[in-house]
PDB file of N, CA and C in Angstrom:
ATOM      1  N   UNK A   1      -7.201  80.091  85.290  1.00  0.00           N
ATOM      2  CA  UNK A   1      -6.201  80.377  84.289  1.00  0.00           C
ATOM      3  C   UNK A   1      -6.618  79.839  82.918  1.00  0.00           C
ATOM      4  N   UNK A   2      -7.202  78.589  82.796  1.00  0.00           N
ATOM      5  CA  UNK A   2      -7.884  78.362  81.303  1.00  0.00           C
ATOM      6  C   UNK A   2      -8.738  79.368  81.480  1.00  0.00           C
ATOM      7  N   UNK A   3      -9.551  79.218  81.767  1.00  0.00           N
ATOM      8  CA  UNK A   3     -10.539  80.234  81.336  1.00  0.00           C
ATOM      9  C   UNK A   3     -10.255  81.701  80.168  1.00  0.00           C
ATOM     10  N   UNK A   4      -8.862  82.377  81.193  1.00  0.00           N
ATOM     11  CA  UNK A   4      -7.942  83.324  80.399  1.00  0.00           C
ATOM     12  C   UNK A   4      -7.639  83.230  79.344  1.00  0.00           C
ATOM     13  N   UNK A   5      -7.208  81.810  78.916  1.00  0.00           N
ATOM     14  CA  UNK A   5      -6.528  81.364  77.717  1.00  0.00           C
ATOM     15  C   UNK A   5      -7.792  81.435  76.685  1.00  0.00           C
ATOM     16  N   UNK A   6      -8.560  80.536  76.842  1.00  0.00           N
ATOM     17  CA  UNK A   6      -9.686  80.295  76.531  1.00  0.00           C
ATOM     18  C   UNK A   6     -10.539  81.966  75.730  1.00  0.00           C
ATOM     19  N   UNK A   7     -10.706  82.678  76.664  1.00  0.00           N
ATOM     20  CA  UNK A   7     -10.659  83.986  76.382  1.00  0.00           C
ATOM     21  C   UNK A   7     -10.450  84.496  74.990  1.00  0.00           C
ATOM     22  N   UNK A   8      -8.950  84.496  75.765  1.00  0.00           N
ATOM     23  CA  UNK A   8      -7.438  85.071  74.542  1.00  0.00           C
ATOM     24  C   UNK A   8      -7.688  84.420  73.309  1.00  0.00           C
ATOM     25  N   UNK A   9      -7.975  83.194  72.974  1.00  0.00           N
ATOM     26  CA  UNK A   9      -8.016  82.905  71.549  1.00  0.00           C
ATOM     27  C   UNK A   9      -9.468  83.086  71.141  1.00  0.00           C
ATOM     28  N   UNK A  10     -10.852  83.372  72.110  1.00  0.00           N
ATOM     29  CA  UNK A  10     -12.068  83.751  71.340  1.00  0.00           C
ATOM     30  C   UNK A  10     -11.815  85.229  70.809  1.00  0.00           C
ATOM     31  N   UNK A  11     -11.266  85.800  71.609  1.00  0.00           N
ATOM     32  CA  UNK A  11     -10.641  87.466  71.110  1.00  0.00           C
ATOM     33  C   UNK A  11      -9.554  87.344  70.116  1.00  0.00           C
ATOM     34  N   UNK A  12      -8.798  86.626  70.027  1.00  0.00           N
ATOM     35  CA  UNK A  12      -7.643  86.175  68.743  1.00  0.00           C
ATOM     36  C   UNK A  12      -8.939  85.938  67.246  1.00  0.00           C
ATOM     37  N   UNK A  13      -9.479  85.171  67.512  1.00  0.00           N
ATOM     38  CA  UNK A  13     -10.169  84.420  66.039  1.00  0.00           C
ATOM     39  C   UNK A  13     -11.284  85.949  65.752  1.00  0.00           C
ATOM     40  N   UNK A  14     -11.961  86.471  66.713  1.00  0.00           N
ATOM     41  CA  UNK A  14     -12.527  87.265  66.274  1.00  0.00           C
ATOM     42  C   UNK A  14     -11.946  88.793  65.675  1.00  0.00           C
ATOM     43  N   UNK A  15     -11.305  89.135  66.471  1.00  0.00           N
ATOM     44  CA  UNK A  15     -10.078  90.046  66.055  1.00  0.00           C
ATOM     45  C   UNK A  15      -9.554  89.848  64.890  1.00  0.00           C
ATOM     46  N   UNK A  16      -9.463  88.815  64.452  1.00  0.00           N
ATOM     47  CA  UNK A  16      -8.344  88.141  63.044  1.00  0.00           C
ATOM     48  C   UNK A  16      -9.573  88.375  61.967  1.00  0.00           C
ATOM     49  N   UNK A  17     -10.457  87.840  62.278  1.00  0.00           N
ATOM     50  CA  UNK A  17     -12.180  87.945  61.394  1.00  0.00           C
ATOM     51  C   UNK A  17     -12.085  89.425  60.937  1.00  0.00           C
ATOM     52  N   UNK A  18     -11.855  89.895  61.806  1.00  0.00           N
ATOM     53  CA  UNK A  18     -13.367  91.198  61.471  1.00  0.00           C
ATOM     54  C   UNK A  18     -11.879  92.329  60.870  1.00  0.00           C
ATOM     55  N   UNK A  19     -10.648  91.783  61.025  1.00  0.00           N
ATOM     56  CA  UNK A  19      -9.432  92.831  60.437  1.00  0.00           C
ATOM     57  C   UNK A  19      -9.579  91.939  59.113  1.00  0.00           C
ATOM     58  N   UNK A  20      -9.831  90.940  58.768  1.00  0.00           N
ATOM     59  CA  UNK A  20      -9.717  90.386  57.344  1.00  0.00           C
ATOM     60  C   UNK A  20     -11.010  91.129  56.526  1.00  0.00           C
ATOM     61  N   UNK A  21     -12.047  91.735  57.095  1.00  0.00           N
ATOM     62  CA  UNK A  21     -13.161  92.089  56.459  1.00  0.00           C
ATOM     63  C   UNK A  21     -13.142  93.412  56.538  1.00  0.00           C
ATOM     64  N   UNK A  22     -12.051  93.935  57.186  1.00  0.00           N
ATOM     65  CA  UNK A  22     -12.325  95.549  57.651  1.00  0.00           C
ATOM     66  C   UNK A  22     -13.547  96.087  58.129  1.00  0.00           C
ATOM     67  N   UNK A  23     -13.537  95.172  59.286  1.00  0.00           N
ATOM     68  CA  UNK A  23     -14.752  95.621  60.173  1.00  0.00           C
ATOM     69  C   UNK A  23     -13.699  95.958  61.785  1.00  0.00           C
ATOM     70  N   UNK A  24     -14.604  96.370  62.493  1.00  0.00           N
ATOM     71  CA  UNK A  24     -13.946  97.044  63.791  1.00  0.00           C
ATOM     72  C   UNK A  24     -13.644  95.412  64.746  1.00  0.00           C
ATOM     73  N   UNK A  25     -12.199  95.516  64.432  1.00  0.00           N
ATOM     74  CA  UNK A  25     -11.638  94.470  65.434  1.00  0.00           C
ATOM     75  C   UNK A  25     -11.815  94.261  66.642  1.00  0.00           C
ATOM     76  N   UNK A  26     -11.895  95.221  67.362  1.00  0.00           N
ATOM     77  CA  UNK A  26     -12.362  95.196  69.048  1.00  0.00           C
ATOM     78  C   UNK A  26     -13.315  94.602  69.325  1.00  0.00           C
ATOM     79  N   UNK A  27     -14.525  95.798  68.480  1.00  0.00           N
ATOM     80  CA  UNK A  27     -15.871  94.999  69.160  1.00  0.00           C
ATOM     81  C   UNK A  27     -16.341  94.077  68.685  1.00  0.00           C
ATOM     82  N   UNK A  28     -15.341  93.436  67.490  1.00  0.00           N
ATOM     83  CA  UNK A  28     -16.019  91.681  67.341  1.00  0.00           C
ATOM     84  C   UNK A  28     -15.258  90.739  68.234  1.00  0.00           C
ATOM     85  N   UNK A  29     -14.092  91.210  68.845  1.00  0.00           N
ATOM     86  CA  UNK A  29     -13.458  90.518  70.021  1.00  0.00           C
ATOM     87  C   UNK A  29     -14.189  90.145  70.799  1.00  0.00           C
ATOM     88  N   UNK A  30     -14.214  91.715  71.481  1.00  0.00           N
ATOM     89  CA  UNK A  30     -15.314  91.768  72.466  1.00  0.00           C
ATOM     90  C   UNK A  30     -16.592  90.916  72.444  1.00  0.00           C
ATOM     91  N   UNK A  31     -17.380  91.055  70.943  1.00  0.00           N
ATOM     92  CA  UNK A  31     -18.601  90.548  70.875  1.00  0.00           C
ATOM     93  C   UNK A  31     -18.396  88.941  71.001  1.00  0.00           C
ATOM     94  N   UNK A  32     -17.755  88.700  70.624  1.00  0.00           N
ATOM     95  CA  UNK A  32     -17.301  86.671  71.067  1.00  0.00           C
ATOM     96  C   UNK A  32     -17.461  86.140  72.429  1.00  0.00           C
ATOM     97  N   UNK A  33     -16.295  87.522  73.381  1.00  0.00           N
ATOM     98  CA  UNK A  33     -16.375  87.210  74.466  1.00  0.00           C
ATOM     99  C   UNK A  33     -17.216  87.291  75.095  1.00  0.00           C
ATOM    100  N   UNK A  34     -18.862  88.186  74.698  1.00  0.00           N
ATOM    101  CA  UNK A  34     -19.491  88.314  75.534  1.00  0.00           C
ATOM    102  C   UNK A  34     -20.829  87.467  74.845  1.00  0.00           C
ATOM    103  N   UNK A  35     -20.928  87.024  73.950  1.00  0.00           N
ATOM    104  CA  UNK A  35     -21.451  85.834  73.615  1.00  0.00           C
ATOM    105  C   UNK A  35     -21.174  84.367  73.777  1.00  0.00           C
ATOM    106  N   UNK A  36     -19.989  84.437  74.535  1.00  0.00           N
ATOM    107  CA  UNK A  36     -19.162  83.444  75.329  1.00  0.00           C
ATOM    108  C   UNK A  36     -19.879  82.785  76.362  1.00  0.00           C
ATOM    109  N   UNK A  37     -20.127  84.268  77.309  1.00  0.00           N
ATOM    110  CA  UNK A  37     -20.201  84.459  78.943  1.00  0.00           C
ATOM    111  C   UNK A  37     -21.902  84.340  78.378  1.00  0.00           C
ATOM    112  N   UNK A  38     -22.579  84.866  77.576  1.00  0.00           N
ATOM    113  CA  UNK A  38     -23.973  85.127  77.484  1.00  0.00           C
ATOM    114  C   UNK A  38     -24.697  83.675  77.189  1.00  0.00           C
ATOM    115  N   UNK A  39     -24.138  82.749  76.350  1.00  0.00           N
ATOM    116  CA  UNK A  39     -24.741  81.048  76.159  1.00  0.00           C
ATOM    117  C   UNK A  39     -24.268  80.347  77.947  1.00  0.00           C
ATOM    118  N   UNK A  40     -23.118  80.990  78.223  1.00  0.00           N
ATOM    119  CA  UNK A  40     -22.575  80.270  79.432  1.00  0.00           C
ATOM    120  C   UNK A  40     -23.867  80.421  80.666  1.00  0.00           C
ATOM    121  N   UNK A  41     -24.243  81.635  80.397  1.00  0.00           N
ATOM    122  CA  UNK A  41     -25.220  82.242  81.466  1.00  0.00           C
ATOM    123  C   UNK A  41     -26.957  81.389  81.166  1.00  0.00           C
ATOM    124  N   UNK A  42     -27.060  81.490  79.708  1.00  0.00           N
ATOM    125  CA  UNK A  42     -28.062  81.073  79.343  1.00  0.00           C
ATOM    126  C   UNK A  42     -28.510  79.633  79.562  1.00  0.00           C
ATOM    127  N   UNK A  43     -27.134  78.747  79.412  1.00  0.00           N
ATOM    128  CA  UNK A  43     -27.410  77.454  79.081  1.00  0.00           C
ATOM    129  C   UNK A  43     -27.268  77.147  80.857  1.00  0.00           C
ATOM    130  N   UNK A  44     -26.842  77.866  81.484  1.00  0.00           N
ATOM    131  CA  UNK A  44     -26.613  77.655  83.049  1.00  0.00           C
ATOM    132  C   UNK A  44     -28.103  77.513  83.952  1.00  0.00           C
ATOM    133  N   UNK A  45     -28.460  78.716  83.293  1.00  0.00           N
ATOM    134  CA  UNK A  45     -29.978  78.605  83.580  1.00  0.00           C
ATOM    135  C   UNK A  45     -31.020  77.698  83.324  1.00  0.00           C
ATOM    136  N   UNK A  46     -31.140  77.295  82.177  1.00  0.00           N
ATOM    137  CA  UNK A  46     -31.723  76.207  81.806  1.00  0.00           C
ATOM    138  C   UNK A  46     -31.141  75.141  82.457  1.00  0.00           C
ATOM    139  N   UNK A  47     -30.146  74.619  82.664  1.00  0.00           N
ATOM    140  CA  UNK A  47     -29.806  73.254  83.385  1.00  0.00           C
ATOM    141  C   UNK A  47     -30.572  73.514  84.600  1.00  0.00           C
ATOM    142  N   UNK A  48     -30.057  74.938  85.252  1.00  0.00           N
ATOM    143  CA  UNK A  48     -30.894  74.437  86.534  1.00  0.00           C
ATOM    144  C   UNK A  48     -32.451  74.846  86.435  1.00  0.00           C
ATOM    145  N   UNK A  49     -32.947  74.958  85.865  1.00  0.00           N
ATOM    146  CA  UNK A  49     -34.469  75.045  85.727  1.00  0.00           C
ATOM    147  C   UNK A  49     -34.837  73.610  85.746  1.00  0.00           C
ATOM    148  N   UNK A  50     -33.775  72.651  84.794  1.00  0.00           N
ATOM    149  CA  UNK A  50     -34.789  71.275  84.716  1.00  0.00           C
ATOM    150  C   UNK A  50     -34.232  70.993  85.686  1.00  0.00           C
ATOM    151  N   UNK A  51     -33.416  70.908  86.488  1.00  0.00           N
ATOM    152  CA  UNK A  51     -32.689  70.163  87.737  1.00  0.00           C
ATOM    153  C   UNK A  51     -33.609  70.353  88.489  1.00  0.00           C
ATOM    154  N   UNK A  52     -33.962  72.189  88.669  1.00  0.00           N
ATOM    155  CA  UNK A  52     -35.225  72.549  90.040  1.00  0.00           C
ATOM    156  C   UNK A  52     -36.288  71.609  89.732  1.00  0.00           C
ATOM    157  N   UNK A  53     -36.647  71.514  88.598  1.00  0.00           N
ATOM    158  CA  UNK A  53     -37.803  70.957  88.189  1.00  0.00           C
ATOM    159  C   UNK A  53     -37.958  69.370  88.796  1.00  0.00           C
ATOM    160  N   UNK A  54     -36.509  68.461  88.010  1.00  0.00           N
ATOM    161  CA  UNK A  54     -36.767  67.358  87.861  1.00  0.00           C
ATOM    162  C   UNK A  54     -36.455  66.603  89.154  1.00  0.00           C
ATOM    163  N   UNK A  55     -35.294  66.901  90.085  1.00  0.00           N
ATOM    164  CA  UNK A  55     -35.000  66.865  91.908  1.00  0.00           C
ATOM    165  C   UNK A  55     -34.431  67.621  92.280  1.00  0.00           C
ATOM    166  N   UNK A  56     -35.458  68.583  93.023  1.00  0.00           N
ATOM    167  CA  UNK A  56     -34.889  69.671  93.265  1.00  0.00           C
ATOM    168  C   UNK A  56     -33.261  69.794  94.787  1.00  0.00           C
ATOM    169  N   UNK A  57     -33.726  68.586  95.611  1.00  0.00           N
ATOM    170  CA  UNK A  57     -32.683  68.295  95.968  1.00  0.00           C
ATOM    171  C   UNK A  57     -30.976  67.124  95.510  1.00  0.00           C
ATOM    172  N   UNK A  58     -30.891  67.599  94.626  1.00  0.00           N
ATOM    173  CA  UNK A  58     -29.787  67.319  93.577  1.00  0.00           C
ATOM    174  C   UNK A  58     -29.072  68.761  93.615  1.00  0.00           C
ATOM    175  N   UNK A  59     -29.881  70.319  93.746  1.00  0.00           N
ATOM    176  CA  UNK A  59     -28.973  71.410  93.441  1.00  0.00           C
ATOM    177  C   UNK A  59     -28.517  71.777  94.553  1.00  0.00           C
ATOM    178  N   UNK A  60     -28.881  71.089  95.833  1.00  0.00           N
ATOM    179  CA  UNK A  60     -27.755  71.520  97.081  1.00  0.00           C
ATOM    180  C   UNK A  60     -26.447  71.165  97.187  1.00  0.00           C
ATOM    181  N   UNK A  61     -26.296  70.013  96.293  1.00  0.00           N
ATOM    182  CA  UNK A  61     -25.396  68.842  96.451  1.00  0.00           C
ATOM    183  C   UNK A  61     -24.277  69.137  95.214  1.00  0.00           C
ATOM    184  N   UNK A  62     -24.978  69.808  94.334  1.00  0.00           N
ATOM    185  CA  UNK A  62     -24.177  69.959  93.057  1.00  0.00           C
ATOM    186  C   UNK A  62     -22.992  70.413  92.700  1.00  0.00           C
ATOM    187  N   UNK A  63     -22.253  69.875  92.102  1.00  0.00           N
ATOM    188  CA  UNK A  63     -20.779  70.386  92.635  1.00  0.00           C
ATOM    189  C   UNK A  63     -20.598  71.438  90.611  1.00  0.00           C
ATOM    190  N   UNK A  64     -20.059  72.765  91.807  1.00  0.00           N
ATOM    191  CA  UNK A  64     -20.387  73.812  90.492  1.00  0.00           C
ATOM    192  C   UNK A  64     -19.514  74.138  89.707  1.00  0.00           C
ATOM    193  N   UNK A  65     -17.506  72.676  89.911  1.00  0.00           N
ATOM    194  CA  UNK A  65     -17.187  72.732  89.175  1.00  0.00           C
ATOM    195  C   UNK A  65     -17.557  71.838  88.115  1.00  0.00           C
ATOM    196  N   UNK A  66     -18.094  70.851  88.349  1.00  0.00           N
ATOM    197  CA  UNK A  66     -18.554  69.995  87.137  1.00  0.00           C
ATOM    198  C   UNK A  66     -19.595  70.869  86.521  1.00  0.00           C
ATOM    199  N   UNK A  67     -20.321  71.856  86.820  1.00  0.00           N
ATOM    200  CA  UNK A  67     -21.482  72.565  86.444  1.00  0.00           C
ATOM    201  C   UNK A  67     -20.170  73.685  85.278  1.00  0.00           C
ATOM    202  N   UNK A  68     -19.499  74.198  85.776  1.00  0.00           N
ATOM    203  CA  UNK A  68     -18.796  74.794  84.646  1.00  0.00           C
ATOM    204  C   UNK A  68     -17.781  73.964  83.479  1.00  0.00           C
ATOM    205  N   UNK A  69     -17.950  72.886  83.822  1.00  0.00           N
ATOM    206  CA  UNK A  69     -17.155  72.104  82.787  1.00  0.00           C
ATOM    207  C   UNK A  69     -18.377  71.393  81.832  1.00  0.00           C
ATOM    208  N   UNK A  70     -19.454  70.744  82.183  1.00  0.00           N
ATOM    209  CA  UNK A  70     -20.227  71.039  81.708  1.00  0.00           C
ATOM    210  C   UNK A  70     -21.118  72.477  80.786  1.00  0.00           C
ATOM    211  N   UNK A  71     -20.932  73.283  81.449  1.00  0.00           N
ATOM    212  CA  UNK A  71     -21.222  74.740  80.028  1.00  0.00           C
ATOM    213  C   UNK A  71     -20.341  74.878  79.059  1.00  0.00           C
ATOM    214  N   UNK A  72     -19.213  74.946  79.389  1.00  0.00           N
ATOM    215  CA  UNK A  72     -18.498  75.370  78.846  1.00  0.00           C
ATOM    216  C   UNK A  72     -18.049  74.584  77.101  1.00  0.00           C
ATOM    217  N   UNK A  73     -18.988  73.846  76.809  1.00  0.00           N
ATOM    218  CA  UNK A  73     -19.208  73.131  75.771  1.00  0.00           C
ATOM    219  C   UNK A  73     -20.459  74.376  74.674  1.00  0.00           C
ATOM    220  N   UNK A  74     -21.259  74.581  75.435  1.00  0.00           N
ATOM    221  CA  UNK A  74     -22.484  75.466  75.038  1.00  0.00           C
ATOM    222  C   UNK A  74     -21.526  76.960  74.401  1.00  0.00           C
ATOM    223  N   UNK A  75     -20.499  77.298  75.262  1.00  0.00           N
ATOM    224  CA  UNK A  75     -19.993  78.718  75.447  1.00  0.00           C
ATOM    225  C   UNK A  75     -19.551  78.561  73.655  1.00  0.00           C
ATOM    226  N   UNK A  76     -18.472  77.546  73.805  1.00  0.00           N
ATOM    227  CA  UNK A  76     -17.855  77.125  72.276  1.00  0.00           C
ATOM    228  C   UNK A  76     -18.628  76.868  71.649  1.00  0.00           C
ATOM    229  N   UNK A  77     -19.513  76.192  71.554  1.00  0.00           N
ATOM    230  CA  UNK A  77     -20.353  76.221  70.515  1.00  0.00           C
ATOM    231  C   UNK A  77     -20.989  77.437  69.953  1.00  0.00           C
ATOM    232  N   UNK A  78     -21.589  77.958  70.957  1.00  0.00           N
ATOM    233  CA  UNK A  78     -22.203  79.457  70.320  1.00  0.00           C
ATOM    234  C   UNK A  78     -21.363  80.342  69.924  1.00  0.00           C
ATOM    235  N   UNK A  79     -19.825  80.787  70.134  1.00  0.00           N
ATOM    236  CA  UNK A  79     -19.082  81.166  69.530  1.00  0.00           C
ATOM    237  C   UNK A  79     -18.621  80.838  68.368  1.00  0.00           C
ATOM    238  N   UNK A  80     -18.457  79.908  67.615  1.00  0.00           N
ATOM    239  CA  UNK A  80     -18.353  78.861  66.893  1.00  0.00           C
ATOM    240  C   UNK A  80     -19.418  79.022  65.834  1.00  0.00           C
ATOM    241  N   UNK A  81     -20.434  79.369  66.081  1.00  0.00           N
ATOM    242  CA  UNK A  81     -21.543  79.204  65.375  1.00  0.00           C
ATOM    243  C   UNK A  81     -21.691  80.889  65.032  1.00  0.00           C
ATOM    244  N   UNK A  82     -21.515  81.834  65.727  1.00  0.00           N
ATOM    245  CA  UNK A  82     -21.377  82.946  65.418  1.00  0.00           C
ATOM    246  C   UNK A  82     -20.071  83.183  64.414  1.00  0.00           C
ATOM    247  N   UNK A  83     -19.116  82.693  64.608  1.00  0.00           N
ATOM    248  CA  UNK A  83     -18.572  82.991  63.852  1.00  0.00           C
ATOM    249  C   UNK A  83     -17.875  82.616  62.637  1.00  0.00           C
ATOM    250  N   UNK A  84     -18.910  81.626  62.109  1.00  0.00           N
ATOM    251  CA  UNK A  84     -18.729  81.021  60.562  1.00  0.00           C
ATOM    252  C   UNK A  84     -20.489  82.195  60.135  1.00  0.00           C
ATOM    253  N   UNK A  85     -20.960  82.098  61.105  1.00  0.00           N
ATOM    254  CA  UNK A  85     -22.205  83.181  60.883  1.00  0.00           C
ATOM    255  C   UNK A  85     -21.985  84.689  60.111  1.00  0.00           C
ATOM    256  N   UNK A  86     -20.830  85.494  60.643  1.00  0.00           N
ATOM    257  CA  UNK A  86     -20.041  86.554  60.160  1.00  0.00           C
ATOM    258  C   UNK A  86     -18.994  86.017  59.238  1.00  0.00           C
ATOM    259  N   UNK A  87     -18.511  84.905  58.920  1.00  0.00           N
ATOM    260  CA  UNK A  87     -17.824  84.837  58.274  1.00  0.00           C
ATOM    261  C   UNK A  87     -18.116  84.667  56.640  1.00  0.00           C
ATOM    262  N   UNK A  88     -19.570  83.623  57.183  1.00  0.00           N
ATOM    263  CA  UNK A  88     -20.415  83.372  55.561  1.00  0.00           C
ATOM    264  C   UNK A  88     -20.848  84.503  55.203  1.00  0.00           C
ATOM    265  N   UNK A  89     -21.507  85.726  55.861  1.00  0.00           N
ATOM    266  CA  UNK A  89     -22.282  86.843  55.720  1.00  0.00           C
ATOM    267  C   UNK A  89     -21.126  87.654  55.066  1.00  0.00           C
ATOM    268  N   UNK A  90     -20.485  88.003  55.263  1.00  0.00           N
ATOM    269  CA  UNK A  90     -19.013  89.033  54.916  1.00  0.00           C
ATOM    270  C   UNK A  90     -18.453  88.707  53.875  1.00  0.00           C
ATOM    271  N   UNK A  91     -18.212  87.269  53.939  1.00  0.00           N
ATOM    272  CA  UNK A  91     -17.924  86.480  52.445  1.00  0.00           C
ATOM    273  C   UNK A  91     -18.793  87.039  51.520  1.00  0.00           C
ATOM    274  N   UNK A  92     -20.303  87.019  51.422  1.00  0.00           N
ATOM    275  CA  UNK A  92     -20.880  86.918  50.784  1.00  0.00           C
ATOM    276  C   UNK A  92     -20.865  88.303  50.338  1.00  0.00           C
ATOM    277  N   UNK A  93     -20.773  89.429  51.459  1.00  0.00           N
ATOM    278  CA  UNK A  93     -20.996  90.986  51.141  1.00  0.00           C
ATOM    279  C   UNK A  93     -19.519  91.596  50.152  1.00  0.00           C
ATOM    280  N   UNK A  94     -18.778  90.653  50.095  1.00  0.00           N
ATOM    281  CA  UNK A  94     -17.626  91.336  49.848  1.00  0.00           C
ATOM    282  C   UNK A  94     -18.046  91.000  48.121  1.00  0.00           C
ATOM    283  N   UNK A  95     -17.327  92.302  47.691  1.00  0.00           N
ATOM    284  CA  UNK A  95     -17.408  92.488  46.039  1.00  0.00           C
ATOM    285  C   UNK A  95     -15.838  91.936  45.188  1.00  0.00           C
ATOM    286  N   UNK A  96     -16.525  91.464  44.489  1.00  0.00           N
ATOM    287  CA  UNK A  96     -15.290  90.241  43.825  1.00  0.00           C
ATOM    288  C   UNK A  96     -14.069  91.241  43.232  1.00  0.00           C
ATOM    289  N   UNK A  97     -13.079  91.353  43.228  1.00  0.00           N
ATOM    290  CA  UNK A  97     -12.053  92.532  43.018  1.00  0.00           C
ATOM    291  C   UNK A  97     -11.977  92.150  41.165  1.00  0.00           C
ATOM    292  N   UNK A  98     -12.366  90.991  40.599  1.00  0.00           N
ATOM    293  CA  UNK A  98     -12.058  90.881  39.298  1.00  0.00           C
ATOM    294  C   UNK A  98     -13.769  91.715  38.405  1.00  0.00           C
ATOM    295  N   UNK A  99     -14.032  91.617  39.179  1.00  0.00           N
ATOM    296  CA  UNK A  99     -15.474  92.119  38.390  1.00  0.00           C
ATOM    297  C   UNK A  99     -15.463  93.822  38.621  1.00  0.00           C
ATOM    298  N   UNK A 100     -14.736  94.205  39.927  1.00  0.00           N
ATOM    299  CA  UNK A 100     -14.870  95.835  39.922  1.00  0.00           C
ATOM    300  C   UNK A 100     -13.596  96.122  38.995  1.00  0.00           C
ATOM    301  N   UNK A 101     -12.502  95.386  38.586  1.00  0.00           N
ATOM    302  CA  UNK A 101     -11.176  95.444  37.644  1.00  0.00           C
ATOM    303  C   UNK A 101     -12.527  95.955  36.428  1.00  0.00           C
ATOM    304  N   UNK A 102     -13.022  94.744  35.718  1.00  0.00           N
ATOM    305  CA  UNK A 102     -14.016  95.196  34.437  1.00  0.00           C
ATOM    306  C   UNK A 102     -14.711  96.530  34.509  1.00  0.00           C
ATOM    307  N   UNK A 103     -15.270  96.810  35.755  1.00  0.00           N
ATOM    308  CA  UNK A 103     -16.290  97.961  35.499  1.00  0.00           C
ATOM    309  C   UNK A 103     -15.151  99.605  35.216  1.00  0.00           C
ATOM    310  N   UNK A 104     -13.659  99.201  35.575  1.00  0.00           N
ATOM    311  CA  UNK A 104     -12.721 100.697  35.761  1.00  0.00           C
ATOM    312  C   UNK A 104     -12.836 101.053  33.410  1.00  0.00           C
ATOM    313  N   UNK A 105     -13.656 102.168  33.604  1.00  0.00           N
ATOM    314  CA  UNK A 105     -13.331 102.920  32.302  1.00  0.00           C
ATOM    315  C   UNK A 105     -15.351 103.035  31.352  1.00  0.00           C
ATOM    316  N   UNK A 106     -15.585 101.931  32.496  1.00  0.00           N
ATOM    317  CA  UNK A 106     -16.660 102.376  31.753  1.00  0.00           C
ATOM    318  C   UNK A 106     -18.351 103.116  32.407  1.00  0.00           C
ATOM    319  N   UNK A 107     -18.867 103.917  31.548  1.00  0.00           N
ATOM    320  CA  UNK A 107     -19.634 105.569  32.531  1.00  0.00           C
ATOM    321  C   UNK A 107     -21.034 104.391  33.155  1.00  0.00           C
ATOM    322  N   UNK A 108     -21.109 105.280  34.443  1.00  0.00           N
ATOM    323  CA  UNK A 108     -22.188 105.246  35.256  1.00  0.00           C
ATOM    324  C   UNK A 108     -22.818 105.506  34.608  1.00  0.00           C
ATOM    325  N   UNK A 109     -24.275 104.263  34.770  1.00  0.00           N
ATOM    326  CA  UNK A 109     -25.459 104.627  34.551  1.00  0.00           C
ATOM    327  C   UNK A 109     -25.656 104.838  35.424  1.00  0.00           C
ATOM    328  N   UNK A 110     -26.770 105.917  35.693  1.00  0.00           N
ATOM    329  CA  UNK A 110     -27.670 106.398  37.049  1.00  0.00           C
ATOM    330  C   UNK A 110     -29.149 106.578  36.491  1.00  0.00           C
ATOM    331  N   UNK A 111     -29.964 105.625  37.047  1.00  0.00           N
ATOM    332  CA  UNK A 111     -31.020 105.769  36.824  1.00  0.00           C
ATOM    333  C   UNK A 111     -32.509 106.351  37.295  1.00  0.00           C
TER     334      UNK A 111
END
């Protein structure tokens, strides 16, 4: 049931993002959530690579809810990081509304 919640507000913040920039709300939802599940998967792997590596009998024993409470630090973070990532980028793309006010009346150059 966290997990759900958890979810619901990576799809809330991204959803809220990408309607403030007029970009397609869904699939930056979506894209959170599945950059969520994708560091979760990634960083999962790597733990147990050094685990296989470092005793490999430690991963019989391993208890795989501490293994998801443990990721689940990685998941937020990379979400987190994506999305001040789109947020600085969009900021930056967006055109200042007082400077296109100046340009109304006067002719295109086209060069």
């Amino acid at each position: 049931m966290l997990g759900l919640v958890l979810l619901y507000w990576i799809g809330k913040y991204f959803y809220k993002l990408a309607e403030e920039y007029n970009k397609s709300p869904w699939g930056f939802a979506i894209l959170g959530i599945v950059v969520y599940y994708g560091a979760i998967v990634l960083s999962g792997l790597i733990v147990g690579i050094v685990m296989a590596l470092t005793s490999p009998e430690t991963l019989d024993n391993f208890n795989e809810t501490l293994l998801s409470f443990l990721l689940l630090p990685f998941g937020i973070l990379s979400c987190y990081l994506l999305y001040k990532y789109l947020e600085k980028t969009w900021k930056k793309n967006t055109p200042d509304p007082v400077e296109l006010i100046d340009e109304i009346g006067k002719p295109n150059e086209i060069s």
